[in-house]
N, C-alpha and C. Protein backbone atom coordinates (compact mmCIF):
# COMPACT_ATOMS: atom_id res chain seq x y z
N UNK A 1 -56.23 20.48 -114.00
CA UNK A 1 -55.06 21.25 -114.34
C UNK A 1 -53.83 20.62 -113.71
N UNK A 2 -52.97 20.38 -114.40
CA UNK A 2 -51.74 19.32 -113.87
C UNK A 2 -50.61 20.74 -113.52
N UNK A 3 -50.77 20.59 -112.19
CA UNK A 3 -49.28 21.85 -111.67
C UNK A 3 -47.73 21.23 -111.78
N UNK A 4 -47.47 20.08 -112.52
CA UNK A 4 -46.35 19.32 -112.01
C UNK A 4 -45.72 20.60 -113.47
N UNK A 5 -44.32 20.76 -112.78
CA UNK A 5 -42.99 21.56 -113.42
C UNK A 5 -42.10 20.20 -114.21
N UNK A 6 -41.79 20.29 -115.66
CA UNK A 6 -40.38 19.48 -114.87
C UNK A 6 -41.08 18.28 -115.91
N UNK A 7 -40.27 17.38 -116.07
CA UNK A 7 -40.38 15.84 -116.48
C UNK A 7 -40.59 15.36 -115.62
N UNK A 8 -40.93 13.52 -115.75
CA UNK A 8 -41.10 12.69 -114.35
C UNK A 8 -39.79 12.39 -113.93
N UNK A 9 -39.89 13.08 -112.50
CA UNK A 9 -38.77 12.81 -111.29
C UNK A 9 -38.45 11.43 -110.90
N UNK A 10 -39.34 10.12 -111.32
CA UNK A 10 -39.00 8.88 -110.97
C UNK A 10 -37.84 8.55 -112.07
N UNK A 11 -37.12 7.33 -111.26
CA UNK A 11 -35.79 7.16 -111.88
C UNK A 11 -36.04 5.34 -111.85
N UNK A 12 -35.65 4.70 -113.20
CA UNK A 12 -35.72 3.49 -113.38
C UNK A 12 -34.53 2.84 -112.22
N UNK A 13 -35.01 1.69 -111.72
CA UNK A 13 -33.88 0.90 -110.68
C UNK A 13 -33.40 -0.09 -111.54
N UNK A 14 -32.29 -0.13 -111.56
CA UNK A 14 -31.55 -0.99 -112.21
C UNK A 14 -32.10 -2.83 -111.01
N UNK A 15 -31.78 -3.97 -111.32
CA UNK A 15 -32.34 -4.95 -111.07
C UNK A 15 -31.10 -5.47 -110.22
N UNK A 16 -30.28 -5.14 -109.95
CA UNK A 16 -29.12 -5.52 -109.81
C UNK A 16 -28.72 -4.55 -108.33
N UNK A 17 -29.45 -2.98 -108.13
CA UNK A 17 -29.28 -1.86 -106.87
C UNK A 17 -29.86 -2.98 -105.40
N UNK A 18 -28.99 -2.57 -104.16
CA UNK A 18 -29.22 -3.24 -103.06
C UNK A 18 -30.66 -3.05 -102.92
N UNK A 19 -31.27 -2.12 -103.12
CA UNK A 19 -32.94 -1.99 -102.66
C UNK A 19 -33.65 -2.69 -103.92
N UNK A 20 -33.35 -3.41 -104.76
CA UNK A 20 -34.12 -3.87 -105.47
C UNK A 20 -34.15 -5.26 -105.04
N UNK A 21 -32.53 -5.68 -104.44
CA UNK A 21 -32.03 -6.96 -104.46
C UNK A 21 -33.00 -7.57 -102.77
N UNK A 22 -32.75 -6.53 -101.76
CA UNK A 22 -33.67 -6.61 -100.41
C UNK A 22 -34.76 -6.46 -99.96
N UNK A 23 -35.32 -5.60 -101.07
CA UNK A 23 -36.51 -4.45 -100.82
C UNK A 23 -36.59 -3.79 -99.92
N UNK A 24 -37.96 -3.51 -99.78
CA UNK A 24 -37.88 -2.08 -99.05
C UNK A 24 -39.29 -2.08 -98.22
N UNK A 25 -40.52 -2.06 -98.96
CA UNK A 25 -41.62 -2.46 -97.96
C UNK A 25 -41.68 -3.91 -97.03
N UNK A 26 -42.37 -3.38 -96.39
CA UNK A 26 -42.48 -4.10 -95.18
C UNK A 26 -43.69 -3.99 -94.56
N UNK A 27 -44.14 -3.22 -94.85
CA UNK A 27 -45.78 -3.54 -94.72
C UNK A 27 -46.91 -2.51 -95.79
N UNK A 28 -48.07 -2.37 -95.95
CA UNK A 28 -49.08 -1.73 -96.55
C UNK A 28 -49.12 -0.78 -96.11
N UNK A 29 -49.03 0.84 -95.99
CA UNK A 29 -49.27 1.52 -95.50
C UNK A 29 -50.78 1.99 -95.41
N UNK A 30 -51.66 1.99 -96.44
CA UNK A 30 -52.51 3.01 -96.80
C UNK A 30 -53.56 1.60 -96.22
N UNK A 31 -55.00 1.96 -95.59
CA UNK A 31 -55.87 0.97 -95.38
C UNK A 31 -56.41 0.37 -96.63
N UNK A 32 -56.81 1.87 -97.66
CA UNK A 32 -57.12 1.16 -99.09
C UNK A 32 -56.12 0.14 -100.04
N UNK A 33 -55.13 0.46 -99.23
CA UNK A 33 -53.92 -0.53 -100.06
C UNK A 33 -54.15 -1.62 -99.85
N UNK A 34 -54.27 -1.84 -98.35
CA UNK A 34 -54.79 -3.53 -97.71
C UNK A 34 -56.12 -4.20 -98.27
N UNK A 35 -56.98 -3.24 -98.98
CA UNK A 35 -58.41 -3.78 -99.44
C UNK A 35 -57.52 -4.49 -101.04
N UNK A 36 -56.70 -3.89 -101.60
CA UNK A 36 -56.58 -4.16 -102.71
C UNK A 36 -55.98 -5.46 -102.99
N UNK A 37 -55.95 -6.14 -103.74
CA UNK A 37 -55.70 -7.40 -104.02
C UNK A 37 -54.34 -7.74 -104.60
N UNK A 38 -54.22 -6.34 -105.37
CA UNK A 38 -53.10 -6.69 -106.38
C UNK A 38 -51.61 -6.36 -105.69
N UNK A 39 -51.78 -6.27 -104.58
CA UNK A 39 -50.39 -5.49 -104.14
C UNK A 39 -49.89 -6.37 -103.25
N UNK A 40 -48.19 -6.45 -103.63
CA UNK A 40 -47.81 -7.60 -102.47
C UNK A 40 -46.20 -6.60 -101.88
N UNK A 41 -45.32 -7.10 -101.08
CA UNK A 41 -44.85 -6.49 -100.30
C UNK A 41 -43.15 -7.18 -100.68
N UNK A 42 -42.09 -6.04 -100.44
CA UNK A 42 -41.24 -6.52 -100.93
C UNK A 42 -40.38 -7.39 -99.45
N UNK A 43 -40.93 -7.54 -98.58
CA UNK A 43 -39.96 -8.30 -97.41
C UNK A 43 -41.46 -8.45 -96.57
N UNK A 44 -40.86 -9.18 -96.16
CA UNK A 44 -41.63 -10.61 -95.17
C UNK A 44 -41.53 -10.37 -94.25
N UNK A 45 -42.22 -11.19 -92.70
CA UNK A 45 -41.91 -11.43 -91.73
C UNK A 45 -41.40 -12.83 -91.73
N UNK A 46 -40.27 -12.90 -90.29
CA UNK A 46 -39.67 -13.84 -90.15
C UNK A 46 -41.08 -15.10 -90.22
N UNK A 47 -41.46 -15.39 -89.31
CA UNK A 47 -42.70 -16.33 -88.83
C UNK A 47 -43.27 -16.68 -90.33
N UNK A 48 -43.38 -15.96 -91.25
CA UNK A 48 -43.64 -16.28 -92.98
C UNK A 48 -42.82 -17.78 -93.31
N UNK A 49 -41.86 -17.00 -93.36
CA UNK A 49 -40.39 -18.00 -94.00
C UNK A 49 -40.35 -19.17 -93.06
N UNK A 50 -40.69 -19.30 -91.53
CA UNK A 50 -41.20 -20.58 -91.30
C UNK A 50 -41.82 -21.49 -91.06
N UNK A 51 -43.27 -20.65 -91.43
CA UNK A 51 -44.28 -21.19 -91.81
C UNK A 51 -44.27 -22.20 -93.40
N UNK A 52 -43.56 -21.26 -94.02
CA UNK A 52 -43.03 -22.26 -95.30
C UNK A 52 -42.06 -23.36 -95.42
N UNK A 53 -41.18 -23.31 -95.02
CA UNK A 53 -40.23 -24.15 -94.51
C UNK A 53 -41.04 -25.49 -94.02
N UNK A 54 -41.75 -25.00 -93.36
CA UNK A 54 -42.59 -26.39 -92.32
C UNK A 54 -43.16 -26.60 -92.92
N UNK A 55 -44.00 -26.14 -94.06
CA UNK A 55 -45.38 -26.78 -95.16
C UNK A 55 -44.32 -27.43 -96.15
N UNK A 56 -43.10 -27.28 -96.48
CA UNK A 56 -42.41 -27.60 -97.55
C UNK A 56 -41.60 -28.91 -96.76
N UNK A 57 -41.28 -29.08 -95.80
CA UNK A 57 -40.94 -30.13 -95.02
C UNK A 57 -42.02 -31.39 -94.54
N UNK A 58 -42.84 -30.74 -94.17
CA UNK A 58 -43.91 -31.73 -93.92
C UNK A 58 -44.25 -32.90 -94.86
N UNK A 59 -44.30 -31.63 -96.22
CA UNK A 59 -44.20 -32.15 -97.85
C UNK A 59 -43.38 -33.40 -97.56
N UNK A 60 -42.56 -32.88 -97.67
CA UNK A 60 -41.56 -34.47 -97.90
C UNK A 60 -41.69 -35.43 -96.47
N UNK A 61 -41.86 -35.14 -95.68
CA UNK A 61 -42.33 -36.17 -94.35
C UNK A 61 -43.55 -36.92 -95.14
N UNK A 62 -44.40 -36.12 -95.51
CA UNK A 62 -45.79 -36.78 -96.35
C UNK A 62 -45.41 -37.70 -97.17
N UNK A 63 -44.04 -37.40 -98.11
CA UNK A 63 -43.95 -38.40 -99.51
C UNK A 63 -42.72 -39.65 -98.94
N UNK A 64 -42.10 -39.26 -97.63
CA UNK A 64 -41.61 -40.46 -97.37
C UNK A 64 -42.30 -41.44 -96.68
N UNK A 65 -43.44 -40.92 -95.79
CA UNK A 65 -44.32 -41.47 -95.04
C UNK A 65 -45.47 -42.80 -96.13
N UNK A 66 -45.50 -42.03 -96.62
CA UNK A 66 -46.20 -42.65 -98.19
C UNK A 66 -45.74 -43.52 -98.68
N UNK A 67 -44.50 -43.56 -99.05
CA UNK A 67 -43.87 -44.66 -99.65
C UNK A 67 -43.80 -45.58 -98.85
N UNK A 68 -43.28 -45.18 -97.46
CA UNK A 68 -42.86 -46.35 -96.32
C UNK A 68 -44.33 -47.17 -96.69
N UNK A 69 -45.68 -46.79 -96.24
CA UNK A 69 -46.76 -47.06 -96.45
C UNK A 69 -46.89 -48.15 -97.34
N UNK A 70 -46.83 -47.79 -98.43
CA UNK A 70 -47.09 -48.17 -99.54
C UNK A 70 -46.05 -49.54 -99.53
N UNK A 71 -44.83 -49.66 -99.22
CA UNK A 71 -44.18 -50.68 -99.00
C UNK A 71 -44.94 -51.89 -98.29
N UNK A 72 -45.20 -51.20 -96.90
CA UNK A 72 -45.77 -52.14 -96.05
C UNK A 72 -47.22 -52.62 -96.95
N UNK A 73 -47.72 -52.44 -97.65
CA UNK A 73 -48.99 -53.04 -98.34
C UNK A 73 -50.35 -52.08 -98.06
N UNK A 74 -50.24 -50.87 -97.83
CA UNK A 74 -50.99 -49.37 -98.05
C UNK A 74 -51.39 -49.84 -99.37
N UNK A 75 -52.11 -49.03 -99.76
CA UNK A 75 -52.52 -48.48 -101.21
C UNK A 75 -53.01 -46.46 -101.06
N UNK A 76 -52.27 -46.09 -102.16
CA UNK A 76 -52.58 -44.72 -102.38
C UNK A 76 -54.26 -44.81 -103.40
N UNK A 77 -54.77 -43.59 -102.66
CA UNK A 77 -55.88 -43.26 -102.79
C UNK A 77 -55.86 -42.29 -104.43
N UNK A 78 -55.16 -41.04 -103.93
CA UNK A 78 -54.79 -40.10 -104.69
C UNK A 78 -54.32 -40.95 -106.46
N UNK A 79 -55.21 -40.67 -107.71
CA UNK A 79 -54.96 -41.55 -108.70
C UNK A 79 -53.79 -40.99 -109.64
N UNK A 80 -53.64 -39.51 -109.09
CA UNK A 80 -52.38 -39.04 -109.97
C UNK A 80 -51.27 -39.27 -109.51
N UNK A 81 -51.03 -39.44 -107.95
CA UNK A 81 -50.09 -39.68 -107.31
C UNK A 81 -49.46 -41.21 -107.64
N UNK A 82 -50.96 -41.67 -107.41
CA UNK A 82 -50.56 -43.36 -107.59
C UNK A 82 -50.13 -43.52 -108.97
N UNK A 83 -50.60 -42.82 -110.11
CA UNK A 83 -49.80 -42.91 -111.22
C UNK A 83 -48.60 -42.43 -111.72
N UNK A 84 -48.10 -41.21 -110.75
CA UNK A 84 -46.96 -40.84 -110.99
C UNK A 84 -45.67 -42.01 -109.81
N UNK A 85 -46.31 -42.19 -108.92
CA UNK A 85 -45.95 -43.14 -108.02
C UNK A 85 -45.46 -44.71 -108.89
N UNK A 86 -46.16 -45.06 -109.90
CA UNK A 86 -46.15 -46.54 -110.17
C UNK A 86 -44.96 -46.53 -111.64
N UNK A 87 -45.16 -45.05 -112.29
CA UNK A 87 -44.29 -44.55 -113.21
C UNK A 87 -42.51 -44.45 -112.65
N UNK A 88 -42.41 -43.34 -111.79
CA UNK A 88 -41.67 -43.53 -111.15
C UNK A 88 -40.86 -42.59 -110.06
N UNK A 89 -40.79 -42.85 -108.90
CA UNK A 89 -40.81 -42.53 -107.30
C UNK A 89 -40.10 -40.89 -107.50
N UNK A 90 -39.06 -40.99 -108.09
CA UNK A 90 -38.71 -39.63 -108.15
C UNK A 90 -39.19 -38.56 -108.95
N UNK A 91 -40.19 -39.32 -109.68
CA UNK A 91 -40.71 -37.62 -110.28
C UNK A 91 -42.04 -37.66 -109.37
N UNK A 92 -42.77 -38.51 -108.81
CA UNK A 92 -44.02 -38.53 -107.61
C UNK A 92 -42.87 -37.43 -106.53
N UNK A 93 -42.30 -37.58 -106.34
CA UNK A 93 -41.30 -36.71 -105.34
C UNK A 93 -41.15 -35.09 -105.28
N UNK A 94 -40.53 -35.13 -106.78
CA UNK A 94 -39.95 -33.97 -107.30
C UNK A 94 -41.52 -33.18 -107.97
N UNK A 95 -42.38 -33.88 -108.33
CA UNK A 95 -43.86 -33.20 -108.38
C UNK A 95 -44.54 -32.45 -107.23
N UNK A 96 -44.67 -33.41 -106.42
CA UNK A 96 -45.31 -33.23 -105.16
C UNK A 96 -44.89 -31.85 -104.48
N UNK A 97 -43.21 -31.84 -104.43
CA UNK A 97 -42.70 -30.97 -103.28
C UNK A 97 -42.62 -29.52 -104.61
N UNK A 98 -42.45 -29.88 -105.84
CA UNK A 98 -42.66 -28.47 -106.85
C UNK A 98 -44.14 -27.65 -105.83
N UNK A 99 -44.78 -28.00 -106.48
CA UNK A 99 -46.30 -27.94 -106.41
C UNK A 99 -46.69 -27.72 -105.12
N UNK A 100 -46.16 -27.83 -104.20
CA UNK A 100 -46.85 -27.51 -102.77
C UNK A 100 -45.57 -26.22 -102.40
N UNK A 101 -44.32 -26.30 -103.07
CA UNK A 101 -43.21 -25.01 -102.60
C UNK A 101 -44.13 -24.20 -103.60
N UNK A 102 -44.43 -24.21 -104.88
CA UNK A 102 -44.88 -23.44 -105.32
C UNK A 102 -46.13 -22.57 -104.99
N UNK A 103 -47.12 -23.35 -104.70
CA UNK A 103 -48.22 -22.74 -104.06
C UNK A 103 -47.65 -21.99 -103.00
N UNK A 104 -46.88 -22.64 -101.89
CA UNK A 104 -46.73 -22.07 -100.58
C UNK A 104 -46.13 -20.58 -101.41
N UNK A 105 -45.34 -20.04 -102.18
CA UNK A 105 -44.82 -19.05 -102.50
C UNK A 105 -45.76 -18.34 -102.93
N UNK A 106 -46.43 -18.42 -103.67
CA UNK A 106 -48.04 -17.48 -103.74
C UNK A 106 -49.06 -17.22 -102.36
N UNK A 107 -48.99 -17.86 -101.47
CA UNK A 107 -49.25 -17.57 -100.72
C UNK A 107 -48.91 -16.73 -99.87
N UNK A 108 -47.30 -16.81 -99.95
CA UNK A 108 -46.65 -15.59 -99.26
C UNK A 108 -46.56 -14.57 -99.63
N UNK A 109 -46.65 -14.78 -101.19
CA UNK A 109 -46.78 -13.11 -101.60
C UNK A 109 -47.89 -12.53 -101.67
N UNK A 110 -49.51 -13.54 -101.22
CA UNK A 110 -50.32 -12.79 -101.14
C UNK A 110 -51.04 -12.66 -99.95
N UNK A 111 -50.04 -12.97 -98.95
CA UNK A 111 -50.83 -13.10 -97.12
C UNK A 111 -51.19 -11.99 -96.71
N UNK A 112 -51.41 -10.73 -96.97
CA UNK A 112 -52.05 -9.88 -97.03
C UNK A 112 -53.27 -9.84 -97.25
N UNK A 113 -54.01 -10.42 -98.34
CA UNK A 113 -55.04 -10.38 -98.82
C UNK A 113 -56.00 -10.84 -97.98
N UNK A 114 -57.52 -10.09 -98.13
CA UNK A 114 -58.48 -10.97 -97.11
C UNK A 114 -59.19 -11.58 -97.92
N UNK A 115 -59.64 -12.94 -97.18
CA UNK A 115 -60.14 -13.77 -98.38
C UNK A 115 -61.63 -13.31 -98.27
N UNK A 116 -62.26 -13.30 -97.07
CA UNK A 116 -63.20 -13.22 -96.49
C UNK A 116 -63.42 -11.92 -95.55
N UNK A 117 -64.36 -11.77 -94.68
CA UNK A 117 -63.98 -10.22 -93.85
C UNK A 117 -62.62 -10.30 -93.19
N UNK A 118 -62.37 -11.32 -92.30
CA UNK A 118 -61.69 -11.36 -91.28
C UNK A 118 -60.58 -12.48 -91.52
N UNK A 119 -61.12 -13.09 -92.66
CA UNK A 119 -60.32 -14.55 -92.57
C UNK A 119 -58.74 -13.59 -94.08
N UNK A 120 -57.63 -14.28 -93.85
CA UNK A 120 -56.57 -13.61 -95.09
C UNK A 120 -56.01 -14.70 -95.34
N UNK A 121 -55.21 -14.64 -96.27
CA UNK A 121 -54.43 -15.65 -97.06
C UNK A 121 -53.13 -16.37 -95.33
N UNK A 122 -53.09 -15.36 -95.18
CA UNK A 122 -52.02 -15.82 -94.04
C UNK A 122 -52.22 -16.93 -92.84
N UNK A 123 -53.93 -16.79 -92.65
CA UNK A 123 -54.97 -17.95 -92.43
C UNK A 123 -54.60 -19.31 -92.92
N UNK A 124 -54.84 -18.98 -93.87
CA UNK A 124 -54.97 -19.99 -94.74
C UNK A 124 -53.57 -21.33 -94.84
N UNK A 125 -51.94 -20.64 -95.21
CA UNK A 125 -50.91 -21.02 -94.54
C UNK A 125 -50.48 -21.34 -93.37
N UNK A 126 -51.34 -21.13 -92.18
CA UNK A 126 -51.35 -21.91 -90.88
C UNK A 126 -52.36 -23.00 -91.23
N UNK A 127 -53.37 -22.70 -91.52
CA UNK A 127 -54.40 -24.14 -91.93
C UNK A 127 -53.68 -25.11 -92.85
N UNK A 128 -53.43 -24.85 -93.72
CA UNK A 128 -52.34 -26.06 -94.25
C UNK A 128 -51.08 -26.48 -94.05
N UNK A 129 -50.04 -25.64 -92.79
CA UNK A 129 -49.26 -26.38 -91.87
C UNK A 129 -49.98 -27.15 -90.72
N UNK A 130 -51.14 -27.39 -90.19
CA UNK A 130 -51.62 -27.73 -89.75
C UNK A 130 -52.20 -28.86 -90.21
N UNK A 131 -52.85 -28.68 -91.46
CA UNK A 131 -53.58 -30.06 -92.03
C UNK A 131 -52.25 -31.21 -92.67
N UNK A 132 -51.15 -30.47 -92.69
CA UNK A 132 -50.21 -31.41 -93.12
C UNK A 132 -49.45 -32.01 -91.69
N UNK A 133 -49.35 -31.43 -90.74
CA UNK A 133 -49.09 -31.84 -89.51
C UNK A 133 -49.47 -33.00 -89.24
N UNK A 134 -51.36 -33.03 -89.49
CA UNK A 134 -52.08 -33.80 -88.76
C UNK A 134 -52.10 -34.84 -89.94
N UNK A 135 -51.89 -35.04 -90.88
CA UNK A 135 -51.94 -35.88 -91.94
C UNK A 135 -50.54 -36.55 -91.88
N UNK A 136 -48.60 -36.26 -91.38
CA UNK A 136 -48.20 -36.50 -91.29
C UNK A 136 -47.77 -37.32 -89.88
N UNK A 137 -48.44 -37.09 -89.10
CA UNK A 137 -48.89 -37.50 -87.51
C UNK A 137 -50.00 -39.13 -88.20
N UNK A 138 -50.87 -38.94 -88.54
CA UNK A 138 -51.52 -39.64 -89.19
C UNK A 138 -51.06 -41.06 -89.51
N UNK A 139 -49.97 -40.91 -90.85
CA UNK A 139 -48.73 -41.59 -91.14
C UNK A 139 -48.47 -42.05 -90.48
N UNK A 140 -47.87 -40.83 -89.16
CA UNK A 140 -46.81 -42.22 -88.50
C UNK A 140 -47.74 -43.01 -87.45
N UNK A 141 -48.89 -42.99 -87.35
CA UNK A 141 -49.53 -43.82 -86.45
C UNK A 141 -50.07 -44.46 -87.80
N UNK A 142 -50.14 -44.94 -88.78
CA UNK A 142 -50.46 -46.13 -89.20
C UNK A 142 -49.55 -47.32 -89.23
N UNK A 143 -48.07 -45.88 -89.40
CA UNK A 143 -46.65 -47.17 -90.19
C UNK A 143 -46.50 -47.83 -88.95
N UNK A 144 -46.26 -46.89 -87.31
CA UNK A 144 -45.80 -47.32 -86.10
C UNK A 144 -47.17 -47.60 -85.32
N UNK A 145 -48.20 -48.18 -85.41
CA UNK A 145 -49.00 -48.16 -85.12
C UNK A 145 -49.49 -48.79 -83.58
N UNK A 146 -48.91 -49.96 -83.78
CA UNK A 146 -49.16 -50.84 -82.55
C UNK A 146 -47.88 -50.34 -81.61
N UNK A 147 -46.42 -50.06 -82.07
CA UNK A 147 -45.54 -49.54 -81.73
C UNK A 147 -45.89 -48.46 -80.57
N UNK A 148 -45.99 -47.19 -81.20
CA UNK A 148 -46.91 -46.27 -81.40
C UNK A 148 -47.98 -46.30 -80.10
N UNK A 149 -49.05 -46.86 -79.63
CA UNK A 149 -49.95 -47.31 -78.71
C UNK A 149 -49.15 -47.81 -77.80
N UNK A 150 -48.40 -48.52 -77.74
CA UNK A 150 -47.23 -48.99 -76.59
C UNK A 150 -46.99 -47.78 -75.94
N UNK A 151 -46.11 -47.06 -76.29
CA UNK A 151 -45.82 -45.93 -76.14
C UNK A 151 -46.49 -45.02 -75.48
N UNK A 152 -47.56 -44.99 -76.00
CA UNK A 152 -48.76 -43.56 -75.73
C UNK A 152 -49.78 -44.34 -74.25
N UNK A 153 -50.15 -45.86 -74.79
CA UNK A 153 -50.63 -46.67 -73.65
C UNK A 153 -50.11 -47.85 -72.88
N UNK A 154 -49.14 -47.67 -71.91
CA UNK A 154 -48.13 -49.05 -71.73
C UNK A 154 -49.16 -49.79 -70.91
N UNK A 155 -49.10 -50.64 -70.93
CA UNK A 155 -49.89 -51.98 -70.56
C UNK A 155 -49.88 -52.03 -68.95
């Protein structure tokens, strides 16, 4: 038996109102909300935004590191890279950093989610600022290599 009086009391938000433009959640309230998959949150935490920043930076540390590489007489492994690479440097560029900002943005809107019991998407965005860290660290001990060992082991 439906007791509601009245038409529906919700009111359409125009796309353009400050709470549409800022949002408004800020976190999940309900525990069943957090089980659910489909729900993402209209504002972030700070530590989010630079967690992305740094996966989207690294990005390009990765594709200049690469090229330097590749100058010095490297060879790329990766066969799409190397083919967008041999085609030509700025769309290997402008691919690369699409495609990894893009992912990183799905990720943020779904760091909530658990992937596993304990493990969540938000996991997951430290593991790949991390694996790009160590892959861009990587880099520069091949390009500066002997350099590099000076440095770390002086004679």
């Amino acid at each position: 038996m439906d007791r509601r009086r009245g038409g529906d009391r919700r009111q359409q938000v125009s796309p353009l109102n400050w709470r549409a433009i800022l949002g408004r959640r800020r976190r999940l309230r309900r525990a069943e909300d957090r089980l659910r998959e489909d729900l993402r949150l209209d504002w972030y935490e700070p530590h989010l935004l630079a967690v992305a920043l740094a996966i989207v930076i690294l990005c390009l540390a990765d594709a200049h590191n690469t090229l330097l590489l590749l100058e010095a007489g490297a060879r790329e492994l990766n066969l799409l890279m190397d083919h967008l690479i041999q085609e030509d440097v700025r769309r290997f560029v402008a691919l690369k950093v699409a495609v990894t900002a893009l992912s990183v943005l799905v990720l943020v809107a779904y760091h909530q989610v658990a992937l596993w019991d304990r493990l969540r998407v938000q996991h997951a965005l430290y593991a790949v600022m991390g694996g790009y860290a160590a892959l861009v660290a990587y880099e520069v001990f091949l390009w500066q290599g002997p350099v590099l060992l000076f440095f770390l082991f002086p004679p």
